[in-house]
PDB file of N, CA and C in Angstrom:
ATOM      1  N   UNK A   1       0.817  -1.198   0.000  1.00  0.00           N
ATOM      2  CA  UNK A   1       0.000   0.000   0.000  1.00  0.00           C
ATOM      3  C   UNK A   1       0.862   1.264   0.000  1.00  0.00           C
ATOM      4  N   UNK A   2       1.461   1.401   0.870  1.00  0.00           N
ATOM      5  CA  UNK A   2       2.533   2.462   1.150  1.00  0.00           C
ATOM      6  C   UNK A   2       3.262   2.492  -0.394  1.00  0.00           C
ATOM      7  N   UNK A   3       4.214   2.065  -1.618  1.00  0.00           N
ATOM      8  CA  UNK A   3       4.901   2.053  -2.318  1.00  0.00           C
ATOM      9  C   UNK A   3       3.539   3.536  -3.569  1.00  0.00           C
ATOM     10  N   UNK A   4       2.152   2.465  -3.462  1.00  0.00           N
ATOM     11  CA  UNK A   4       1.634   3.186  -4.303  1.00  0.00           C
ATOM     12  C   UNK A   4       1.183   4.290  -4.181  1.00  0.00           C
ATOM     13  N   UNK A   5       0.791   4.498  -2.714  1.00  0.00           N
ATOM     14  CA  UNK A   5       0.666   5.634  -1.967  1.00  0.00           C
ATOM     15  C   UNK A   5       1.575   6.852  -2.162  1.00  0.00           C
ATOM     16  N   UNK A   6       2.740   6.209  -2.030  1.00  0.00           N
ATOM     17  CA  UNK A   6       4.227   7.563  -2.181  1.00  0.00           C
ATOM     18  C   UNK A   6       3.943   7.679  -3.642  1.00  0.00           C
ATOM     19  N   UNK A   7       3.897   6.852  -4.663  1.00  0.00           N
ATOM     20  CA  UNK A   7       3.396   7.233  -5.821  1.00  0.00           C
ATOM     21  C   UNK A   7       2.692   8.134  -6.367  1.00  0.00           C
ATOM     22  N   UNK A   8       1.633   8.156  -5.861  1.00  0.00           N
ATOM     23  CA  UNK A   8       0.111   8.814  -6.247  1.00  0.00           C
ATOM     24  C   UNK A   8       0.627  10.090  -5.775  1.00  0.00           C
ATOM     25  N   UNK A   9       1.703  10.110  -4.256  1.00  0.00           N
ATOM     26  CA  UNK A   9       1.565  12.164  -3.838  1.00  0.00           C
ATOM     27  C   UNK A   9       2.178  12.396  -4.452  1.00  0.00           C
ATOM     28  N   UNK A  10       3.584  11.625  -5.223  1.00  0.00           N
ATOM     29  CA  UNK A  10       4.983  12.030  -5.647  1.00  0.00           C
ATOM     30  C   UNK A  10       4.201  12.617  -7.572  1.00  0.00           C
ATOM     31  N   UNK A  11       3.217  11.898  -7.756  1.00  0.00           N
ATOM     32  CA  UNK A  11       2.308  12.491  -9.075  1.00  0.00           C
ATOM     33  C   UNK A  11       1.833  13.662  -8.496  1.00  0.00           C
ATOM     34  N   UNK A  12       1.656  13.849  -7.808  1.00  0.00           N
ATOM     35  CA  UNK A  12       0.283  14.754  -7.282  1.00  0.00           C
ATOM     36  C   UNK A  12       1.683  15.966  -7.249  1.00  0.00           C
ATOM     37  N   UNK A  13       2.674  15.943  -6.218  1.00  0.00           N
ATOM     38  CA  UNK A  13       3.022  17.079  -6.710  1.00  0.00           C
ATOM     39  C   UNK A  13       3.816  17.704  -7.701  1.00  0.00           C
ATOM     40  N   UNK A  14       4.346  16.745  -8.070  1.00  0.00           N
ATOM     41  CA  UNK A  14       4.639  16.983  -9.665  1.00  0.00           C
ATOM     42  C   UNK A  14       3.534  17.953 -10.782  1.00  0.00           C
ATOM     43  N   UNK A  15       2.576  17.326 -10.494  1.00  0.00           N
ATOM     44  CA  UNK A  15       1.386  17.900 -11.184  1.00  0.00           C
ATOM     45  C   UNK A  15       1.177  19.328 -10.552  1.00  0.00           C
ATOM     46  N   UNK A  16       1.073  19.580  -9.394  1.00  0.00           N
ATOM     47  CA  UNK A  16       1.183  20.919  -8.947  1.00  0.00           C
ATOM     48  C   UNK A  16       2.273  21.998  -9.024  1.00  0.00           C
ATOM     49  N   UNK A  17       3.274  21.331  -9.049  1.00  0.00           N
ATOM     50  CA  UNK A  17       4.284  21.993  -9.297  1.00  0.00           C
ATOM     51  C   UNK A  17       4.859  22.700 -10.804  1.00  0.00           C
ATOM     52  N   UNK A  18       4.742  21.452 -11.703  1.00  0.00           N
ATOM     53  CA  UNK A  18       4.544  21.547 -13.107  1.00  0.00           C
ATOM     54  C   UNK A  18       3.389  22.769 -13.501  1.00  0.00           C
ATOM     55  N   UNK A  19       2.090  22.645 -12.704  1.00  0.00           N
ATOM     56  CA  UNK A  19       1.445  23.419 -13.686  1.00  0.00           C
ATOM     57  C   UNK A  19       1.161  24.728 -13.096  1.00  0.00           C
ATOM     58  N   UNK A  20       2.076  24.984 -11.944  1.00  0.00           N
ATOM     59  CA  UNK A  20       2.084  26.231 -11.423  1.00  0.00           C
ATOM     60  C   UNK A  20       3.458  26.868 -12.501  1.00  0.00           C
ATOM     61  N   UNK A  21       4.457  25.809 -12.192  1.00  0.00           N
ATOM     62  CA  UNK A  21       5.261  26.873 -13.649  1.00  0.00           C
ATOM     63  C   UNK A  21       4.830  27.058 -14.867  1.00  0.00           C
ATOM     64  N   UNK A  22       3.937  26.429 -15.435  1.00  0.00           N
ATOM     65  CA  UNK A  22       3.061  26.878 -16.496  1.00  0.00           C
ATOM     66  C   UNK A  22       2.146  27.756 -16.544  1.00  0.00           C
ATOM     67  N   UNK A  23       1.316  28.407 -15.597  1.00  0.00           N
ATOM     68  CA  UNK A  23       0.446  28.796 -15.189  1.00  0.00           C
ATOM     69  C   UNK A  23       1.851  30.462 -15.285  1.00  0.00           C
ATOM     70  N   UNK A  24       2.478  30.414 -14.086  1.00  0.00           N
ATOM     71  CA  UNK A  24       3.058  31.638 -14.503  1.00  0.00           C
ATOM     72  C   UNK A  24       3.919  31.866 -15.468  1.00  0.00           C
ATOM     73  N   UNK A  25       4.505  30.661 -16.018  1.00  0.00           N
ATOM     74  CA  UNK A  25       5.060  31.169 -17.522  1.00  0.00           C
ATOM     75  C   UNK A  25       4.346  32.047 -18.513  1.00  0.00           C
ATOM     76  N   UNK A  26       2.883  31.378 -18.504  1.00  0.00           N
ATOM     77  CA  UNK A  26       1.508  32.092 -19.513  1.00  0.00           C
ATOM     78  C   UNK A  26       1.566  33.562 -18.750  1.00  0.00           C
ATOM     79  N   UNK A  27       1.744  33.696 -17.673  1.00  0.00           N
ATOM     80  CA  UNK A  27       1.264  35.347 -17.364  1.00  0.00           C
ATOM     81  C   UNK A  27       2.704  35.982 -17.826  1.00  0.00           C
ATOM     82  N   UNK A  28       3.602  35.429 -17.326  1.00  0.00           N
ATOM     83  CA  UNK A  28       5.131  36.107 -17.752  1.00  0.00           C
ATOM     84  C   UNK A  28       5.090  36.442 -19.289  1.00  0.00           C
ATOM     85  N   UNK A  29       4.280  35.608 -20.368  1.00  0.00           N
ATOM     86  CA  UNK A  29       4.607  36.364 -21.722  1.00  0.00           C
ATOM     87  C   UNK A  29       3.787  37.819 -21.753  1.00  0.00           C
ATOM     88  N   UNK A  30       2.439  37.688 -20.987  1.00  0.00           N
ATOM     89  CA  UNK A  30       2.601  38.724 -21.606  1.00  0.00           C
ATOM     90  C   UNK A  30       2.748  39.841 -20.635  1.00  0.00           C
ATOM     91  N   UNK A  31       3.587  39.472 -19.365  1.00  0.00           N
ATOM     92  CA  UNK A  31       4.443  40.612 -18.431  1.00  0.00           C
ATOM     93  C   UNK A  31       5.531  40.526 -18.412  1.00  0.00           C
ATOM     94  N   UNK A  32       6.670  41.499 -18.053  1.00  0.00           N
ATOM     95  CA  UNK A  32       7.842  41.037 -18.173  1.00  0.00           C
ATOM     96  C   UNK A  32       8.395  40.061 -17.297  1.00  0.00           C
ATOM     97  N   UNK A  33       9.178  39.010 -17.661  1.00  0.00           N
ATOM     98  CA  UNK A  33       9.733  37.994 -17.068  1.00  0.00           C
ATOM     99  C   UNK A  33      10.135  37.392 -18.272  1.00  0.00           C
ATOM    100  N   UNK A  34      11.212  35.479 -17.576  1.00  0.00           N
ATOM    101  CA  UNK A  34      11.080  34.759 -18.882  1.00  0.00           C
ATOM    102  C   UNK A  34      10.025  33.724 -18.879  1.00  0.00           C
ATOM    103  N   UNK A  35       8.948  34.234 -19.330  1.00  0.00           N
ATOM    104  CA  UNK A  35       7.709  33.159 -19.391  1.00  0.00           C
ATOM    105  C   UNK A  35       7.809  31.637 -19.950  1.00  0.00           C
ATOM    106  N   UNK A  36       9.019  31.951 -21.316  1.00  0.00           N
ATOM    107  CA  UNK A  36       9.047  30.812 -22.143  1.00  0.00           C
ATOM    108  C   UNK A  36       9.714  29.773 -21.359  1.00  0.00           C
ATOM    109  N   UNK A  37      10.690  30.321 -20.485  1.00  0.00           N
ATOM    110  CA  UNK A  37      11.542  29.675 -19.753  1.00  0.00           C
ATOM    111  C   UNK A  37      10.940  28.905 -18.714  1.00  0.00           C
ATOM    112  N   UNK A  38       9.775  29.280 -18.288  1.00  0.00           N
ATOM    113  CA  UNK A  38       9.300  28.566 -17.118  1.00  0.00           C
ATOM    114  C   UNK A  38       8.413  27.496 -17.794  1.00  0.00           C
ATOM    115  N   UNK A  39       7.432  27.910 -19.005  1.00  0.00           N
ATOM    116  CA  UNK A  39       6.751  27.225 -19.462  1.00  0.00           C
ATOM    117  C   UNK A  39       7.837  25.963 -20.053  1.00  0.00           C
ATOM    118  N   UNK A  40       8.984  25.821 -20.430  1.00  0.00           N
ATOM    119  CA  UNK A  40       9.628  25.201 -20.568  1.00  0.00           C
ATOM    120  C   UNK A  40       9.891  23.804 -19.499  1.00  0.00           C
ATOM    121  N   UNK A  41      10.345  25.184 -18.284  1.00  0.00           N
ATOM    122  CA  UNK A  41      10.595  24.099 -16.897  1.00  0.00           C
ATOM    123  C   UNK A  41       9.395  23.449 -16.478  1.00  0.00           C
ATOM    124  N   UNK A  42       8.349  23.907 -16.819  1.00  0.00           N
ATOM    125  CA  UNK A  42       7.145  23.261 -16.143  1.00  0.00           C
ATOM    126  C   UNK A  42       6.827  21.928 -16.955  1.00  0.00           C
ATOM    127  N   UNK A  43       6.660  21.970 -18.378  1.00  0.00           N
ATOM    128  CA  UNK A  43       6.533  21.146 -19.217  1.00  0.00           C
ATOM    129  C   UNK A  43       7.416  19.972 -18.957  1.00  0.00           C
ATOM    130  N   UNK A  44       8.867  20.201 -18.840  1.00  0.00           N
ATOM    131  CA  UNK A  44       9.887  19.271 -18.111  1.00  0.00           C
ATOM    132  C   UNK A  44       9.858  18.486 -16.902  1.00  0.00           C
ATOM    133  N   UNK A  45       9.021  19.320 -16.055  1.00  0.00           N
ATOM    134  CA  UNK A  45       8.597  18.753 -14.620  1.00  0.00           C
ATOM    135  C   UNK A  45       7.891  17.656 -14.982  1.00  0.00           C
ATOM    136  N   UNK A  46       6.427  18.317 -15.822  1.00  0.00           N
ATOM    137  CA  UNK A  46       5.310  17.293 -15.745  1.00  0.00           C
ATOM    138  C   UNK A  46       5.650  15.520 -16.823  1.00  0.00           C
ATOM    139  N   UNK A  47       7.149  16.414 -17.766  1.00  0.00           N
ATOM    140  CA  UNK A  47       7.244  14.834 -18.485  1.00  0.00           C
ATOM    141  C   UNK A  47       7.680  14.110 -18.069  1.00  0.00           C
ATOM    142  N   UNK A  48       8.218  14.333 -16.696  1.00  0.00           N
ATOM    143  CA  UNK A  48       9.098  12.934 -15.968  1.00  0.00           C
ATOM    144  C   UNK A  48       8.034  12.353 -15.286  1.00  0.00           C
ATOM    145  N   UNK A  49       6.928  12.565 -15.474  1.00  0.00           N
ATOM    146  CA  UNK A  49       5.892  11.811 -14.552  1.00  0.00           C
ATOM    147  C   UNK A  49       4.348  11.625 -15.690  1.00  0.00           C
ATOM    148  N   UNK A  50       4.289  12.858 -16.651  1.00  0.00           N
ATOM    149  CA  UNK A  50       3.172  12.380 -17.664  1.00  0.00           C
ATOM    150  C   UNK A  50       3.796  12.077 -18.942  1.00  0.00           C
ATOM    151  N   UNK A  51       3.181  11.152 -19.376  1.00  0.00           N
ATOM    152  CA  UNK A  51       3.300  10.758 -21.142  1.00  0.00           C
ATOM    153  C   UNK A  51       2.473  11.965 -21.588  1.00  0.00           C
ATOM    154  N   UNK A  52       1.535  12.780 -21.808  1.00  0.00           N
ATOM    155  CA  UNK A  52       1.082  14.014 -22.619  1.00  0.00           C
ATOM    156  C   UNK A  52       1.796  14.879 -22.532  1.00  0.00           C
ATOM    157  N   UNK A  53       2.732  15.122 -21.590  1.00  0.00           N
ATOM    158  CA  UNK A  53       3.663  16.445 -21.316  1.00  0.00           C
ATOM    159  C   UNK A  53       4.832  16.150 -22.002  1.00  0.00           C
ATOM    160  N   UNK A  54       5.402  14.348 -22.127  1.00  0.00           N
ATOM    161  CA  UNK A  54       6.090  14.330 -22.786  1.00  0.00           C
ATOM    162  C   UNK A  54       6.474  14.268 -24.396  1.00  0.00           C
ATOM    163  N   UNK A  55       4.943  13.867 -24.716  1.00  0.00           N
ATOM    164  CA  UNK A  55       4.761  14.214 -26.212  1.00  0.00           C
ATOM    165  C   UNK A  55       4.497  15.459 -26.821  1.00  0.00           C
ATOM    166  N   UNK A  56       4.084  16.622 -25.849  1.00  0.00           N
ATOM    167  CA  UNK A  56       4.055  18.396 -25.786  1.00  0.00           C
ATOM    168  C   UNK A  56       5.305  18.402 -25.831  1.00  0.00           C
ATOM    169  N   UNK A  57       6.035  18.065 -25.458  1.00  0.00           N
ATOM    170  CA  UNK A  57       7.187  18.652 -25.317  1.00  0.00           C
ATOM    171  C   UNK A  57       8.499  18.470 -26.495  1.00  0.00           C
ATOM    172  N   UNK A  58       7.831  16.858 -27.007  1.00  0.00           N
ATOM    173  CA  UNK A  58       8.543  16.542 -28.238  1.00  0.00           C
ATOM    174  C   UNK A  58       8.226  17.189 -29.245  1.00  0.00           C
ATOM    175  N   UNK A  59       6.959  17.679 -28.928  1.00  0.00           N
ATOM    176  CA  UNK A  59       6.316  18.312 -30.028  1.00  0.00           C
ATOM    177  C   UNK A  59       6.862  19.506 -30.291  1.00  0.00           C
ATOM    178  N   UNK A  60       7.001  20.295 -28.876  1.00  0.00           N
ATOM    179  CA  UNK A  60       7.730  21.989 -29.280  1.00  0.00           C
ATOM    180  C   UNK A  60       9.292  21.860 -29.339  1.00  0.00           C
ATOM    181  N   UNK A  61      10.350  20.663 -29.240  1.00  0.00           N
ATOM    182  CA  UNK A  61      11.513  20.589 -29.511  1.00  0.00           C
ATOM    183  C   UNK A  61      11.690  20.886 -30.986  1.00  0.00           C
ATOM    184  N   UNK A  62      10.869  19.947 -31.532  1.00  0.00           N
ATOM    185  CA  UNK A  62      10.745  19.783 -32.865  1.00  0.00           C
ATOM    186  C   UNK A  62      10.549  21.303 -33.671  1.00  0.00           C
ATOM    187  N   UNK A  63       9.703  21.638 -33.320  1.00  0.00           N
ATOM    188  CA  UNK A  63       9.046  23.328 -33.877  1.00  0.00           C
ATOM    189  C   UNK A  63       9.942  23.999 -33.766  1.00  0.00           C
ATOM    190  N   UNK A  64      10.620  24.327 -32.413  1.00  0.00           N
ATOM    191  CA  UNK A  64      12.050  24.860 -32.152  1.00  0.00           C
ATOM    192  C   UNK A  64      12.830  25.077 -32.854  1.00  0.00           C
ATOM    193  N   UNK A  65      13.186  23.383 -33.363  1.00  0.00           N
ATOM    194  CA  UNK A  65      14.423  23.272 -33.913  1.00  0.00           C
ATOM    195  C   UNK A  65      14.206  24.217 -35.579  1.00  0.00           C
ATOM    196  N   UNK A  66      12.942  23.377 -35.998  1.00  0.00           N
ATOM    197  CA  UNK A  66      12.911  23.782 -37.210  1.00  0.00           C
ATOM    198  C   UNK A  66      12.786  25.548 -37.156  1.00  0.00           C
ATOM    199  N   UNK A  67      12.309  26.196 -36.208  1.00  0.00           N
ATOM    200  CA  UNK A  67      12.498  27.708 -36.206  1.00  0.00           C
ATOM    201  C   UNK A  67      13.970  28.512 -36.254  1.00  0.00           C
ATOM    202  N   UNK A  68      14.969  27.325 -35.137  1.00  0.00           N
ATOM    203  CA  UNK A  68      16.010  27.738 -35.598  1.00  0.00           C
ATOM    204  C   UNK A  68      16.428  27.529 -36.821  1.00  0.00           C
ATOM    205  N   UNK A  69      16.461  26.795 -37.783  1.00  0.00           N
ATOM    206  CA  UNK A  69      16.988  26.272 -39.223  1.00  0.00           C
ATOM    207  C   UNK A  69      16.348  27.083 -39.733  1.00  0.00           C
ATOM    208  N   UNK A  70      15.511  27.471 -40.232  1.00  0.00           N
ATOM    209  CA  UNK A  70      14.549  28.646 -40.914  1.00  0.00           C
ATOM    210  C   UNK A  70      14.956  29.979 -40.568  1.00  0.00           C
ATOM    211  N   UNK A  71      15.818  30.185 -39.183  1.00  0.00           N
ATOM    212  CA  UNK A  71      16.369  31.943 -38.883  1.00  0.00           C
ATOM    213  C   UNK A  71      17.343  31.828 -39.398  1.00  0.00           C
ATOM    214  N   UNK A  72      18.249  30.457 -39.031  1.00  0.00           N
ATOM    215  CA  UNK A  72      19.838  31.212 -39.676  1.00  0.00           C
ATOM    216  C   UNK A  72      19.713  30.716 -41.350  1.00  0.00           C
ATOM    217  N   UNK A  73      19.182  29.644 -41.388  1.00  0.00           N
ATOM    218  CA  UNK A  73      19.046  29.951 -43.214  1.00  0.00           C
ATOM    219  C   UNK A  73      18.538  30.985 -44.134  1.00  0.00           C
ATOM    220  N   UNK A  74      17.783  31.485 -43.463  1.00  0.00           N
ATOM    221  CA  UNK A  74      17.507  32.769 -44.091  1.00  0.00           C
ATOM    222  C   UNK A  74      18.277  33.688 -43.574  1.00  0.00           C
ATOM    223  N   UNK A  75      19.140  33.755 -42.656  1.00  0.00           N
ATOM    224  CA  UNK A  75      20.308  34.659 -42.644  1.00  0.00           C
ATOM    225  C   UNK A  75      21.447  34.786 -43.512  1.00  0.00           C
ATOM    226  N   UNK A  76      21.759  33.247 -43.659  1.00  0.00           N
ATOM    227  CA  UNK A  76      23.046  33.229 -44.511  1.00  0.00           C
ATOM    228  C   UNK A  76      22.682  33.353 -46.085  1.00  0.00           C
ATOM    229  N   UNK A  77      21.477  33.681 -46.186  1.00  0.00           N
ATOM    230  CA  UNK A  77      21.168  33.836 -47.933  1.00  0.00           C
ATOM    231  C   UNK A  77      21.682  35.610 -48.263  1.00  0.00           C
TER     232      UNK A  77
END
């Protein structure tokens, strides 16, 4: 009982924790701070414990990347 127990809080605050840095990442864009940065860390929190956070997250690596390849290629033209 106890193993699944530590489980379930060790989700639980993960989940709170995660989506409080998300929660103020979203207000940080549009106040000053680094919003992206937290929304980042939060997303990171929640994928070591959710599979949806971790496929969000593969998802905006990906977008990322290709945003960087698209700035400096159109730089060096």
């Amino acid at each position: 009982m106890w193993p699944e127990t530590i489980r379930q809080a060790r989700r639980l605050i993960f989940l709170v924790v995660g989506l409080t840095l998300l929660l103020c990442g979203f207000v940080m864009l549009i106040t000053p701070g680094p919003g992206s940065l937290l929304i980042f860390a939060g997303l990171s929190l929640l994928a070591l414990e959710f599979l949806w956070a971790r496929r969000l997250l593969r998802k905006i690596k990906v977008m990322g990347n290709k945003l960087v390849r698209t700035t400096f290629d159109s730089r060096q033209k």
